[in-house]
C-alpha atoms as a PDB file:
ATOM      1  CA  UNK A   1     -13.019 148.016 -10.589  1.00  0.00           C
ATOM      2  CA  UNK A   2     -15.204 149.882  -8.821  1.00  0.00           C
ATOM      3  CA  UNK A   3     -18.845 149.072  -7.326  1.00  0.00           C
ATOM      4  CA  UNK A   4     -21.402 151.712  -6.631  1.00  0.00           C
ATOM      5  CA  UNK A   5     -23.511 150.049  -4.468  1.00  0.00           C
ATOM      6  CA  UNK A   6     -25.332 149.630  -1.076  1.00  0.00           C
ATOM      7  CA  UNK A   7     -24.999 146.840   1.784  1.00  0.00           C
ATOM      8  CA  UNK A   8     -29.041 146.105   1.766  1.00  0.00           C
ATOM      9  CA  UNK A   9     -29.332 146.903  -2.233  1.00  0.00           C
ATOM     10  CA  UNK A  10     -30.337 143.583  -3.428  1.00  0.00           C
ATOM     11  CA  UNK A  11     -28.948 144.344  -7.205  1.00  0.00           C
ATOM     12  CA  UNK A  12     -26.026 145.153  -5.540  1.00  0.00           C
ATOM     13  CA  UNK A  13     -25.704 141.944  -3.612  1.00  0.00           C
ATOM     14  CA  UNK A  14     -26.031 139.796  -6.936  1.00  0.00           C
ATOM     15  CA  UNK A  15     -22.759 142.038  -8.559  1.00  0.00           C
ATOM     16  CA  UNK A  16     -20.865 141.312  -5.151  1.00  0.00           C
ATOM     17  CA  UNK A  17     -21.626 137.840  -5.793  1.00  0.00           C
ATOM     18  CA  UNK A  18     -20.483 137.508  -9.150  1.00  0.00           C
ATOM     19  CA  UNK A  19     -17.373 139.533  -8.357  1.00  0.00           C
ATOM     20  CA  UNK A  20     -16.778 137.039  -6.085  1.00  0.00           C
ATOM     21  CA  UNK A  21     -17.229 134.032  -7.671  1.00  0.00           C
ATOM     22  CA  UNK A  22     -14.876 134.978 -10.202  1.00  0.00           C
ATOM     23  CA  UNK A  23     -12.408 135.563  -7.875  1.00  0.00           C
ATOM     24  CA  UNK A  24     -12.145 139.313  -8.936  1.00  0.00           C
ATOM     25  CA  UNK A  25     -10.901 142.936  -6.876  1.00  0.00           C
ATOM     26  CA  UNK A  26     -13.093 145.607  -6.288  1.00  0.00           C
ATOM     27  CA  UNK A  27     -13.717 148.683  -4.393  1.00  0.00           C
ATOM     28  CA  UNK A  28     -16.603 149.329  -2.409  1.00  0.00           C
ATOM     29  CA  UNK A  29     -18.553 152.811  -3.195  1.00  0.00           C
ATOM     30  CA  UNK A  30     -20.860 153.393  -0.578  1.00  0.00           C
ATOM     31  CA  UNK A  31     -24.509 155.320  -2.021  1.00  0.00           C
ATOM     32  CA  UNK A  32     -26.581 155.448   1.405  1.00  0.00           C
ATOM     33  CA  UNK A  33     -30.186 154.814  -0.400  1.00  0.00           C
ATOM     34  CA  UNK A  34     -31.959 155.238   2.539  1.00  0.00           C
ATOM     35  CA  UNK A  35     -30.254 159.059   3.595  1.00  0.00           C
ATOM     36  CA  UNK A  36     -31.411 159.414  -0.407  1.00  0.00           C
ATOM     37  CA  UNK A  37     -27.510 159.799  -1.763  1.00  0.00           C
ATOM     38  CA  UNK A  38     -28.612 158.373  -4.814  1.00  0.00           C
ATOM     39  CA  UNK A  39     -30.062 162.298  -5.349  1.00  0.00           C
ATOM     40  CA  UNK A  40     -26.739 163.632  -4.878  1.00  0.00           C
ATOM     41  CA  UNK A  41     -25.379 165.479  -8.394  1.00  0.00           C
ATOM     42  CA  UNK A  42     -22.107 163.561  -7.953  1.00  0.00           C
ATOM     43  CA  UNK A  43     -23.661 160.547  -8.396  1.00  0.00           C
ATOM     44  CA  UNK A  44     -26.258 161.799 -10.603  1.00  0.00           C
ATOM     45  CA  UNK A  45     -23.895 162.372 -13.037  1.00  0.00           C
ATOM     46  CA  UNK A  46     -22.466 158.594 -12.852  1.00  0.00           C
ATOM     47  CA  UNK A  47     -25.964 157.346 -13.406  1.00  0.00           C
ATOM     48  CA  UNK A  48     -29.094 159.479 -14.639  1.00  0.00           C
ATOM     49  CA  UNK A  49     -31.541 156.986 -13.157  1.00  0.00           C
ATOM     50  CA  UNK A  50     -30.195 157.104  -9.936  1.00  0.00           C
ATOM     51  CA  UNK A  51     -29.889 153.828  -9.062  1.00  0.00           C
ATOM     52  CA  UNK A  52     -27.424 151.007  -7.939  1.00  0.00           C
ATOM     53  CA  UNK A  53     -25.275 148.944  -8.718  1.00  0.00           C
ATOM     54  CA  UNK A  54     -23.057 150.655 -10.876  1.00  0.00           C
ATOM     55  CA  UNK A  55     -19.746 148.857 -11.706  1.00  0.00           C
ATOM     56  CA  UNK A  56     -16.836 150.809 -13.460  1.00  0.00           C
ATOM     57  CA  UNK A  57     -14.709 148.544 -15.079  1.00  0.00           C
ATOM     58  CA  UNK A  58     -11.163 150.157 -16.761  1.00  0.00           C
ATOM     59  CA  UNK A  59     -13.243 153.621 -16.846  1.00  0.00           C
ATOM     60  CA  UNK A  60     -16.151 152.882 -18.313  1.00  0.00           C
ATOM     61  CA  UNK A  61     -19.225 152.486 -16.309  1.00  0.00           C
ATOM     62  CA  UNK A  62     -21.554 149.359 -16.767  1.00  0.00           C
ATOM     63  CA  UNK A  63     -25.796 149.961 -15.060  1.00  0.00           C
ATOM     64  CA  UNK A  64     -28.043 147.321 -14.486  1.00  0.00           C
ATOM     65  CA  UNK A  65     -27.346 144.175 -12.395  1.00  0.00           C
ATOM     66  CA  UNK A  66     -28.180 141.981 -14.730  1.00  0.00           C
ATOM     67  CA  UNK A  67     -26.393 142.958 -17.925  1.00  0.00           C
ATOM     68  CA  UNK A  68     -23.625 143.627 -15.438  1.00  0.00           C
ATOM     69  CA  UNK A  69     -23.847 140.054 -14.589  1.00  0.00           C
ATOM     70  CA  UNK A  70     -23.559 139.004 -18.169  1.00  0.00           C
ATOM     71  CA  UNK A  71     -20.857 141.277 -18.710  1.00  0.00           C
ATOM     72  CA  UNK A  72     -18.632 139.602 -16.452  1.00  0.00           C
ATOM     73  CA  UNK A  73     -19.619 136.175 -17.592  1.00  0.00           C
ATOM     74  CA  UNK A  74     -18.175 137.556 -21.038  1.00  0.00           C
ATOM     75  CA  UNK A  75     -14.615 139.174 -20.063  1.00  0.00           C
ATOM     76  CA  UNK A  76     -14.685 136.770 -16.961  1.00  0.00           C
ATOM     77  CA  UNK A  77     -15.935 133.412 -18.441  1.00  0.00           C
ATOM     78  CA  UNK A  78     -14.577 131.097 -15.637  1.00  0.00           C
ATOM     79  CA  UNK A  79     -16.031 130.214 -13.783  1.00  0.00           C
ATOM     80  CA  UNK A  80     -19.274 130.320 -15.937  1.00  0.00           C
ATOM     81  CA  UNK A  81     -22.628 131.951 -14.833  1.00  0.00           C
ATOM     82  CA  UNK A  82     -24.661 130.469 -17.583  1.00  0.00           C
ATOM     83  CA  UNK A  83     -24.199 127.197 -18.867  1.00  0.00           C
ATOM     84  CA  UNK A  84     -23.376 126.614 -22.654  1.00  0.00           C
ATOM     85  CA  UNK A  85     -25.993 125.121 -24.222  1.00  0.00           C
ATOM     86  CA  UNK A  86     -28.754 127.798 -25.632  1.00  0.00           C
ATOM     87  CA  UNK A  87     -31.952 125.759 -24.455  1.00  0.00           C
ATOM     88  CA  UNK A  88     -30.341 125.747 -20.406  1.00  0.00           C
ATOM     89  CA  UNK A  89     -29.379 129.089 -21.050  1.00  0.00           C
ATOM     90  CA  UNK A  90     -32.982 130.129 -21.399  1.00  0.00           C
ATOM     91  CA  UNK A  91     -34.182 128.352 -18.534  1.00  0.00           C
ATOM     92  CA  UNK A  92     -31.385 129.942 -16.397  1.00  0.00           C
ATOM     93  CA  UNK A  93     -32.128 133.368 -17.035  1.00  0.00           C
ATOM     94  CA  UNK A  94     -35.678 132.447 -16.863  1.00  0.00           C
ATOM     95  CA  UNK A  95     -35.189 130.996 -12.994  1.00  0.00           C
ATOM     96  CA  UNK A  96     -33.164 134.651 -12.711  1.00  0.00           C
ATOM     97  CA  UNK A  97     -36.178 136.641 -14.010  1.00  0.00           C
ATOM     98  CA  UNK A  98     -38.737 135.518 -12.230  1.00  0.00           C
ATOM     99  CA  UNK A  99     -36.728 137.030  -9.367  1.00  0.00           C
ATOM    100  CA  UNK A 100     -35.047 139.831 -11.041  1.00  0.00           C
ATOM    101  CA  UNK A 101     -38.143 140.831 -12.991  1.00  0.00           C
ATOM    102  CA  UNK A 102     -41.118 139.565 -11.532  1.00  0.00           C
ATOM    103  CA  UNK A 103     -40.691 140.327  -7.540  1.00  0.00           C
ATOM    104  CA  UNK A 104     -37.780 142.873  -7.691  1.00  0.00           C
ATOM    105  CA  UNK A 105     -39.227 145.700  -9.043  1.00  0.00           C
ATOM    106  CA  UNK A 106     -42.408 145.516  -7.312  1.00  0.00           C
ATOM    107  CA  UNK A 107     -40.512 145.519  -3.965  1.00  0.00           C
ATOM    108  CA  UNK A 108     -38.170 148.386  -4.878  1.00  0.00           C
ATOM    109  CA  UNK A 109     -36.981 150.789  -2.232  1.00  0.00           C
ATOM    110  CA  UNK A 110     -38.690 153.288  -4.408  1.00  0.00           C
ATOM    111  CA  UNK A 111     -41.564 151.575  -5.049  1.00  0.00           C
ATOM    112  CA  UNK A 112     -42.182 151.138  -1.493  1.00  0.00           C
ATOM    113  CA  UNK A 113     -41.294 154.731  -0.580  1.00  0.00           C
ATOM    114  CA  UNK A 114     -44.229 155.927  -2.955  1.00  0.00           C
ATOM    115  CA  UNK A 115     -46.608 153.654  -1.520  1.00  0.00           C
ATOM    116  CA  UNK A 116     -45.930 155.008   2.094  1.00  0.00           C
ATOM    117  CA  UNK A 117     -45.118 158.674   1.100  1.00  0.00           C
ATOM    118  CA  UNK A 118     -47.039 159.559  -2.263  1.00  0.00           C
ATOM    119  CA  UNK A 119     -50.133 157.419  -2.200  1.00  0.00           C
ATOM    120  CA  UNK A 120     -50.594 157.203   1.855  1.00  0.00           C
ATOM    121  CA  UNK A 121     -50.338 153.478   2.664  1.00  0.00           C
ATOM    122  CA  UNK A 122     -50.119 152.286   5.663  1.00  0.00           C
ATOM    123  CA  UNK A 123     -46.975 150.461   7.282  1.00  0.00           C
ATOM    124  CA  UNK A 124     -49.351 146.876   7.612  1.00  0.00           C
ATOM    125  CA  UNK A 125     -50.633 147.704   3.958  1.00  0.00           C
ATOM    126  CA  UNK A 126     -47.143 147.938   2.550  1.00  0.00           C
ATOM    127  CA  UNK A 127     -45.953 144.822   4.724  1.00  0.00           C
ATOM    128  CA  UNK A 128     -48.915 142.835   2.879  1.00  0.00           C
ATOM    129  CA  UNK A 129     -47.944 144.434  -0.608  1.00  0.00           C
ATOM    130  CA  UNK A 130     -44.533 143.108  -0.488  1.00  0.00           C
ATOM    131  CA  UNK A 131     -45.312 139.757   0.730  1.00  0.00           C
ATOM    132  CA  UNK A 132     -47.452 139.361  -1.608  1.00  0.00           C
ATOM    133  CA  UNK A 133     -45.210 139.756  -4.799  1.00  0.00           C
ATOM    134  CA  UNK A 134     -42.643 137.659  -2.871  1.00  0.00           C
ATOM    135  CA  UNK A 135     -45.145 134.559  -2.455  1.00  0.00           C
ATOM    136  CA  UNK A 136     -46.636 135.023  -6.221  1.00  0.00           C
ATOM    137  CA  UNK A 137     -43.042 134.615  -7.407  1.00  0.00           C
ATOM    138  CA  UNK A 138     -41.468 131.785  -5.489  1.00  0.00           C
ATOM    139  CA  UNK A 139     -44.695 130.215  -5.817  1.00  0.00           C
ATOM    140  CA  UNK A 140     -43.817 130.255  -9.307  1.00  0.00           C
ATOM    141  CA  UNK A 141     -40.164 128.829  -8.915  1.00  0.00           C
ATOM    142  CA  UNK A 142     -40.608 126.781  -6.564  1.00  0.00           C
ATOM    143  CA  UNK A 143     -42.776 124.571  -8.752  1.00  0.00           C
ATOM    144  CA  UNK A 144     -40.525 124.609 -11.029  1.00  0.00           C
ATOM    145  CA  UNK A 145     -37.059 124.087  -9.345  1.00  0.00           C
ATOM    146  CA  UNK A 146     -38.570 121.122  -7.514  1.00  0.00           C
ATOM    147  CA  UNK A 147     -40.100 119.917 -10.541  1.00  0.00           C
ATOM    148  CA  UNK A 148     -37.501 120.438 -13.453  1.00  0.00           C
ATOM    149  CA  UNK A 149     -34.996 117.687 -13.858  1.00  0.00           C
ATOM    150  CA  UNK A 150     -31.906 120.237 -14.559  1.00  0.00           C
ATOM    151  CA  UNK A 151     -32.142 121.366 -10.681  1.00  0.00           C
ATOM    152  CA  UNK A 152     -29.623 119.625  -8.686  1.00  0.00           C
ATOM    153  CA  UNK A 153     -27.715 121.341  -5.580  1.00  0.00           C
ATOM    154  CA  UNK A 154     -28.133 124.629  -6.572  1.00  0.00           C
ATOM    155  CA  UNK A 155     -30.822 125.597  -9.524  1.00  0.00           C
ATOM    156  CA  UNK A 156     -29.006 124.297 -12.502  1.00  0.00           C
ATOM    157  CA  UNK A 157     -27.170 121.546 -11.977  1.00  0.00           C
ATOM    158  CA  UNK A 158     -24.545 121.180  -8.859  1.00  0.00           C
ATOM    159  CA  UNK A 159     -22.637 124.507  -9.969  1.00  0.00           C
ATOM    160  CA  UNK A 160     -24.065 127.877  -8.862  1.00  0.00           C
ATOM    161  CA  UNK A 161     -24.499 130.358 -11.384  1.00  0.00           C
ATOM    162  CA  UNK A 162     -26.923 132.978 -12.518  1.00  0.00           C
ATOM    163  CA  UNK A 163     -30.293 131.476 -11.333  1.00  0.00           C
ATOM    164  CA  UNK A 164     -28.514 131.494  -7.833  1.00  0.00           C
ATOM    165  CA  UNK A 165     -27.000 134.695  -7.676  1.00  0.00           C
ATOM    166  CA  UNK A 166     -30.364 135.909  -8.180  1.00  0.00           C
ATOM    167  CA  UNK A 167     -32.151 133.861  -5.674  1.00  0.00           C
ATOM    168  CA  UNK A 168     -30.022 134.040  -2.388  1.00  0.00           C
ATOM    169  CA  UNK A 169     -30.780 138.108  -2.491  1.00  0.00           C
ATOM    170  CA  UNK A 170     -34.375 137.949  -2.361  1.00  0.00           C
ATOM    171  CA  UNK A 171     -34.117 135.133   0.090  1.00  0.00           C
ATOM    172  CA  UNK A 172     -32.195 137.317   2.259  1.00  0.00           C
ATOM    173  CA  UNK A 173     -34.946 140.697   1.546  1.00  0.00           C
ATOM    174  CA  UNK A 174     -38.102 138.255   2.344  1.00  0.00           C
ATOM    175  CA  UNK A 175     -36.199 136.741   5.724  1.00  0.00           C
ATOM    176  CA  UNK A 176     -35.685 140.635   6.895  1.00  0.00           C
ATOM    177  CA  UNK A 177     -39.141 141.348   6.356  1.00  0.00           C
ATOM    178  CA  UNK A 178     -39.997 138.103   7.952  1.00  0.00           C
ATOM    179  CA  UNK A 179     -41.747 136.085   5.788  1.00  0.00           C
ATOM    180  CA  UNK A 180     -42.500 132.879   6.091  1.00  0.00           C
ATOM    181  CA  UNK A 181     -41.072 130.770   3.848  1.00  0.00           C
ATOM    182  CA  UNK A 182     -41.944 126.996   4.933  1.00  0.00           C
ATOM    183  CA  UNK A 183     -44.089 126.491   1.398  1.00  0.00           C
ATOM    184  CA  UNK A 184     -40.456 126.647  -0.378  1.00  0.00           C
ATOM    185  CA  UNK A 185     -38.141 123.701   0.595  1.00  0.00           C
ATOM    186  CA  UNK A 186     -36.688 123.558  -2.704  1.00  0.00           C
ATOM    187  CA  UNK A 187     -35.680 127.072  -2.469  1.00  0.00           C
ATOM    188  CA  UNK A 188     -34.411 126.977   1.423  1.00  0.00           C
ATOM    189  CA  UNK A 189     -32.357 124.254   0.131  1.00  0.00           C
ATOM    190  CA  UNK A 190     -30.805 125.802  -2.473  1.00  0.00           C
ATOM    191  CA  UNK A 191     -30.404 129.710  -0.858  1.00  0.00           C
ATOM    192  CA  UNK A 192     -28.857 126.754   2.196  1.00  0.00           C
ATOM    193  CA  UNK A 193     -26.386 125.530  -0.608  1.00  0.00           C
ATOM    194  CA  UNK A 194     -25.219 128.318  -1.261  1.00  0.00           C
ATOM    195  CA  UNK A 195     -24.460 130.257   1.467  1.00  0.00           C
ATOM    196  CA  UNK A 196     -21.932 127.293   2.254  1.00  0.00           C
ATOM    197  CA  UNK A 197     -19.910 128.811  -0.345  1.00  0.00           C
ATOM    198  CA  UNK A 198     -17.092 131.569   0.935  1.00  0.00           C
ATOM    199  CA  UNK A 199     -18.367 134.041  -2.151  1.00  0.00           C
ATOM    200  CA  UNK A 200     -21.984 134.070  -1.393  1.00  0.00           C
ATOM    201  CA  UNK A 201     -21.494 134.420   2.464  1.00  0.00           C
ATOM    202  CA  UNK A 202     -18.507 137.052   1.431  1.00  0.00           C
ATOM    203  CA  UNK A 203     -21.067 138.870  -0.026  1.00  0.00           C
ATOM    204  CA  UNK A 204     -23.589 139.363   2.966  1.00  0.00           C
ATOM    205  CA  UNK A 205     -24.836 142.655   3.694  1.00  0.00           C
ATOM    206  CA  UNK A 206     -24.045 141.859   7.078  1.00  0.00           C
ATOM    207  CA  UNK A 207     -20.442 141.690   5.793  1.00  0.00           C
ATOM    208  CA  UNK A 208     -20.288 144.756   3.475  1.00  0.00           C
ATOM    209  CA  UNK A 209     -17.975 147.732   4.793  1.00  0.00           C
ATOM    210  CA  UNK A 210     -21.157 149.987   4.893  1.00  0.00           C
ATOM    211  CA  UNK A 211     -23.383 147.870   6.800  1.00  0.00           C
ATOM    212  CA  UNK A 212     -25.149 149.590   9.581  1.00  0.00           C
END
């Protein structure tokens, strides 16, 4: 297999994660996002939207981090990312999207490059924009991983999974732009949890071959 990714790429952090929690090989593909090598035709051609992760698996090439993630669960299925049952399944991905859907996209390297370049904001401005979106969504979880029952180490149960492999990479993004997160002990404990773990820490951005 082969990941197209970056060291700071968030999506790419939750594939590296996966990969190695299921104990699978990869190669690294380095796409330098911020030297804009995501532009290049070479890789233009692997994916149209120009965007990472990309994971090519026997030849075929697999976009998005998420369906990525439940590919894996499906040719990989041990150990699982989602749990079983249909109703904890839900509430899973749910914990995954509010991350993944909610604050991600907003805080996009892209997003943020149009808000500096395109539309003129200011380097405080964009600071405030992407705390924002950060604090709206773990407001969010937060109330509900410290009050739903099915959190227990990590945020179902006392297996990591999906929910977690989405968390610990925006944990990481809002530490590097330095916000505070003292409102969230439920989610410090958890992100704390996990980086115990040798595939979460393994999959660092501080430990990635491209990291600068």
């Amino acid at each position: 297999m082969k990941l197209y990714g970056y060291f700071r790429s968030s999506a790419s952090y939750r594939v590296r994660i996966a990969l190695n929690m299921k104990a699978l090989a990869y190669e690294q593909v380095s796409i330098h996002l911020a030297k804009g090598r995501q532009y290049d035709a070479q890789f233009a051609a692997i994916n149209p939207q120009n965007l990472v992760p990309v994971l090519e698996h026997e030849g075929r090439m697999l976009f998005q981090s998420l369906p990525i993630l439940q590919f894996l669960d499906e040719v990989y299925p041990s150990p699982a990312l989602l749990p079983k049952d249909s109703y904890e399944r839900n509430r899973v991905r749910s914990l995954g999207l509010i991350i993944a859907a909610e604050i991600h996209p907003l805080n996009n390297v892209r997003v943020l490059n149009y808000l500096t370049g395109t539309l003129g904001v200011s380097g405080e401005q964009k600071q405030s924009w992407y705390q924002h979106w950060v604090l709206t969504g773990f407001t969010a979880l937060e109330k509900r991983l410290a009050t739903e029952t099915q959190t227990g180490r990590f945020c179902h149960g006392d297996q990591p999974g999906f929910a977690d492999v989405c968390l610990v990479p925006q944990v990481a993004n809002a530490n590097r732009y330095k916000i505070d997160l003292t409102a969230f002990p439920t989610i410090r404990r958890i992100n704390d949890e996990c980086l115990k773990l040798e595939p979460f820490r393994k999959a660092m951005p501080e430990n990635q071959p491209d990291a600068e």
